[in-house]
Protein backbone atom coordinates (compact mmCIF):
# COMPACT_ATOMS: atom_id res chain seq x y z
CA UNK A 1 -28.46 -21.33 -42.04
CA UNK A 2 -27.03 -24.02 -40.06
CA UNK A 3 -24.18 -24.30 -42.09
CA UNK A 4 -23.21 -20.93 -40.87
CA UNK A 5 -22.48 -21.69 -37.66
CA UNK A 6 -19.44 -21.83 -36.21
CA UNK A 7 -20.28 -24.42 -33.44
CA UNK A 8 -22.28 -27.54 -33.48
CA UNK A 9 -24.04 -27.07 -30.58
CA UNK A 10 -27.53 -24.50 -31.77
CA UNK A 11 -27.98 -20.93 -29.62
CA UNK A 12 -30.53 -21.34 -26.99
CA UNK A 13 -33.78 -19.01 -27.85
CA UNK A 14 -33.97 -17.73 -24.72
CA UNK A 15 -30.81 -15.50 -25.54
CA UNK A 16 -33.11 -13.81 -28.26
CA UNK A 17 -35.89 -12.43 -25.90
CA UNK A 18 -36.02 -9.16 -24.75
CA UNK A 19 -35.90 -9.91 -20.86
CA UNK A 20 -32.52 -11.04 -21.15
CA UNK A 21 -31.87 -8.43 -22.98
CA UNK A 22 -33.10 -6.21 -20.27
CA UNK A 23 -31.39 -8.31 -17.72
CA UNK A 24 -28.29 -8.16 -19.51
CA UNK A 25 -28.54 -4.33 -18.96
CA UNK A 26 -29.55 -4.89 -15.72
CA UNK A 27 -26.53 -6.67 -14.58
CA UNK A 28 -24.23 -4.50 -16.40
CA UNK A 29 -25.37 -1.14 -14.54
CA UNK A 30 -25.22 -3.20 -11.08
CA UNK A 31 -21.08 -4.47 -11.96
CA UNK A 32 -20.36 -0.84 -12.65
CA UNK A 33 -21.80 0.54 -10.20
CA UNK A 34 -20.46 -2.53 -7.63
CA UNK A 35 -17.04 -1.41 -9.23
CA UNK A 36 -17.58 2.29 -8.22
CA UNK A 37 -18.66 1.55 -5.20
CA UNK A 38 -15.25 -0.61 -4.09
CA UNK A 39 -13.10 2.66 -5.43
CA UNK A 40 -15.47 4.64 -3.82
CA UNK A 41 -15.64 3.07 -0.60
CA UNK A 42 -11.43 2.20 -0.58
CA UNK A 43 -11.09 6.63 -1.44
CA UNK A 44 -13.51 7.75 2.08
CA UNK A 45 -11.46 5.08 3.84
CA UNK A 46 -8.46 6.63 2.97
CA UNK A 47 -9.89 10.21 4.58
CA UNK A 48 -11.42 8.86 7.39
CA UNK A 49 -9.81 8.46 10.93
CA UNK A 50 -10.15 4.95 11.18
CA UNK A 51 -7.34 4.98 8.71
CA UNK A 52 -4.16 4.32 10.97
CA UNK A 53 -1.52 5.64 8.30
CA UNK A 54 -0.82 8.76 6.15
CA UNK A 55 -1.20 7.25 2.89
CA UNK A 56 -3.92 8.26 1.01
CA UNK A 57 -6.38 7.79 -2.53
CA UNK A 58 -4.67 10.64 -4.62
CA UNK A 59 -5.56 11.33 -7.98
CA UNK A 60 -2.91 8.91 -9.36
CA UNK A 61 -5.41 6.13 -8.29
CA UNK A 62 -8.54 7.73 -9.81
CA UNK A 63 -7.12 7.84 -13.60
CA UNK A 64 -7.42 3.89 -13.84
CA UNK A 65 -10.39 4.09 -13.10
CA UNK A 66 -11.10 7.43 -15.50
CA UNK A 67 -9.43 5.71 -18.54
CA UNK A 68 -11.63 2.39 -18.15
CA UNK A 69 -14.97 4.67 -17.83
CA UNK A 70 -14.00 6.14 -21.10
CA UNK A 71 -13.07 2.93 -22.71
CA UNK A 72 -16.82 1.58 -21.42
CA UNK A 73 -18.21 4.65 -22.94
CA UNK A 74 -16.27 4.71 -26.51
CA UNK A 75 -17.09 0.47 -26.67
CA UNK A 76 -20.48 0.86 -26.13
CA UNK A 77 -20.63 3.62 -28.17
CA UNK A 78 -20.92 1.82 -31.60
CA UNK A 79 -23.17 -0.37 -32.61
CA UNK A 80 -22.07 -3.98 -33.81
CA UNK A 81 -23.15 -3.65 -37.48
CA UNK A 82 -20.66 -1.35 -37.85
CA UNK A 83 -17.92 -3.22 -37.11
CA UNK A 84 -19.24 -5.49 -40.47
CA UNK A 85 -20.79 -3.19 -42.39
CA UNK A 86 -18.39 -2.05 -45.30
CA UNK A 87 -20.78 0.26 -47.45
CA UNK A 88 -21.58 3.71 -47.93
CA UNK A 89 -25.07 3.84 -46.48
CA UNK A 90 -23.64 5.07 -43.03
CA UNK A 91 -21.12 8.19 -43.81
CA UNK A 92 -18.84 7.45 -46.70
CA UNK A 93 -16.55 4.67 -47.46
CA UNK A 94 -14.95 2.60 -44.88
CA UNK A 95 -16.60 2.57 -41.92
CA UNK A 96 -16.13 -0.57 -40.91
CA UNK A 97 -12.21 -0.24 -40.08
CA UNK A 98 -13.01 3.09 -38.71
CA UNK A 99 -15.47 1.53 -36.35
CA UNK A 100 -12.57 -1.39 -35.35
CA UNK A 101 -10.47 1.47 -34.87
CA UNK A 102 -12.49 3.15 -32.61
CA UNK A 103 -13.49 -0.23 -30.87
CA UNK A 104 -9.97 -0.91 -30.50
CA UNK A 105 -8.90 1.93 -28.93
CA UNK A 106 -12.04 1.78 -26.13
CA UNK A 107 -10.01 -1.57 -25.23
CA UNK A 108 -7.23 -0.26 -25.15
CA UNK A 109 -8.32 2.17 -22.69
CA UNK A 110 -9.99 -0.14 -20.56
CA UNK A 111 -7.07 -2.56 -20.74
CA UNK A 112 -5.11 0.20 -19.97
CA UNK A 113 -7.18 1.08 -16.89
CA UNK A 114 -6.84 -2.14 -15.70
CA UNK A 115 -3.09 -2.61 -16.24
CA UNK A 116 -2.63 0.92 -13.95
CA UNK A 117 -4.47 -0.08 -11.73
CA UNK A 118 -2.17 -3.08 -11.13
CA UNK A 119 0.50 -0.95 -11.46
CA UNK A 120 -0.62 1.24 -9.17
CA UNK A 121 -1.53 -1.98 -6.20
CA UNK A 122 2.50 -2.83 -7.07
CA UNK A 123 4.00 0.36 -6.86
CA UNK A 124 2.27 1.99 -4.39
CA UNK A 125 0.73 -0.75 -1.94
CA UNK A 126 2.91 -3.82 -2.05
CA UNK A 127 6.46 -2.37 -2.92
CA UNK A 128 6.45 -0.74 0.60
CA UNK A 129 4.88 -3.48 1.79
CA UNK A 130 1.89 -1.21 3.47
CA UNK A 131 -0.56 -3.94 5.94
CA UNK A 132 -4.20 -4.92 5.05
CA UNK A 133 -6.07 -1.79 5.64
CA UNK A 134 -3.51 0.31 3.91
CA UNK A 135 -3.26 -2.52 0.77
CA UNK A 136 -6.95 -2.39 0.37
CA UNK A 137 -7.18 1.11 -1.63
CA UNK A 138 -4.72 -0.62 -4.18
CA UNK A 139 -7.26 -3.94 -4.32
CA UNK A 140 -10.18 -2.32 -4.63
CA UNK A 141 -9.03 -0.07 -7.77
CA UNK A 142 -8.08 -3.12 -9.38
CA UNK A 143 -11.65 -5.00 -8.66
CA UNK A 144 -13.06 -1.32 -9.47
CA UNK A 145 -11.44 -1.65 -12.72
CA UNK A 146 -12.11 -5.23 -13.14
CA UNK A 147 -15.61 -4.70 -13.31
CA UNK A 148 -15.99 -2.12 -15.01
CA UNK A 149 -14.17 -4.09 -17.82
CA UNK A 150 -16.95 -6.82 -17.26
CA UNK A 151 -19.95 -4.71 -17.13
CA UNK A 152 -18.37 -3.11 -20.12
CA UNK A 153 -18.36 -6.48 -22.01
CA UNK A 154 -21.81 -7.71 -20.79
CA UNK A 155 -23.41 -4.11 -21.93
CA UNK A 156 -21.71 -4.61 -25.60
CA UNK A 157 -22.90 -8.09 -26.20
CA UNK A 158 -26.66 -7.77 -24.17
CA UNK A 159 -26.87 -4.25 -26.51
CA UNK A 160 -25.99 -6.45 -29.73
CA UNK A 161 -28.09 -9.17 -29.63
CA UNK A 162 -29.99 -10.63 -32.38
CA UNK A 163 -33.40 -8.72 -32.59
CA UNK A 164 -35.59 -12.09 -33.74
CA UNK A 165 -37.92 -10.87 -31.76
CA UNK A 166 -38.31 -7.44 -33.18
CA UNK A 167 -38.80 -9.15 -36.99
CA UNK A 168 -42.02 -10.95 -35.77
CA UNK A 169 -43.46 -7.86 -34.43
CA UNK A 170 -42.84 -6.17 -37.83
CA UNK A 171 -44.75 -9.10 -39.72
């Protein structure tokens, strides 16, 4: 088994117990909502009248942040023995490029989140060269976005870990 392995170096066992697991979960709930929370915080700034200038969150800057929900949702969406499992024991033939396909188009949504949400900082906050305050609603969708991408990624890989642990409770 050994000679399997891509790397030299063996995977620690403590990646194969259910608290981290859990804790992966854990931590992925608490970036997404910490990402929310920026957008969330940056869009009742916006409204409030502490804000000294007329620009405002619109619903240009919430589809960034739309498009990389639905890429977390469609990612974590399928399970990772899909992506390898070429048979017909799930739903016909070739479900393993229909589950890349799907998996590739959840990052391209999320990467696609994140890129508008830069392009929405540029265009809309920097090009008219708006002060802090003002620039902040363009920063936090970007971190917004950002970690949703990461919570995204740590709920995939915490979901798809080995189950070791499962196989001795069977026995």
């Amino acid at each position: 088994m050994s000679s399997h392995r891509l790397f030299r170096f063996p995977k620690p066992e403590w990646l194969n117990s259910p608290n981290t697991r859990t804790a992966g979960v854990y931590l992925a709930g608490a970036l997404f909502s910490l990402g929310f929370f920026f957008f969330i915080d940056a869009s009742t700034y916006s409204r409030s009248a502490r804000n000294g200038s007329d620009v405002h969150i619109k619903f240009v800057d919430w589809v960034p942040g739309i498009c990389s929900a639905l890429g977390m949702l469609v990612i974590n969406s399928i399970e990772k023995t899909r992506l390898s499992a070429d048979s017909f024991s799930y739903s016909g033939s070739g479900v393993a490029w229909k589950a890349r396909l799907v998996l590739f188009l959840g990052f391209a949504l999320m990467a696609g989140g994140l890129a508008g949400s830069v392009a929405v900082l540029v265009l809309k906050y920097v090009v008219p060269e708006y002060p802090f305050p003002t620039l902040y609603f363009g920063v936090a969708n970007v971190i917004a976005n950002g970690l949703i991408m990461l919570s995204s990624v740590v709920l995939w890989v915490s979901q798809n870990m080995e189950d070791d642990y499962t196989y001795n409770l069977a026995l």
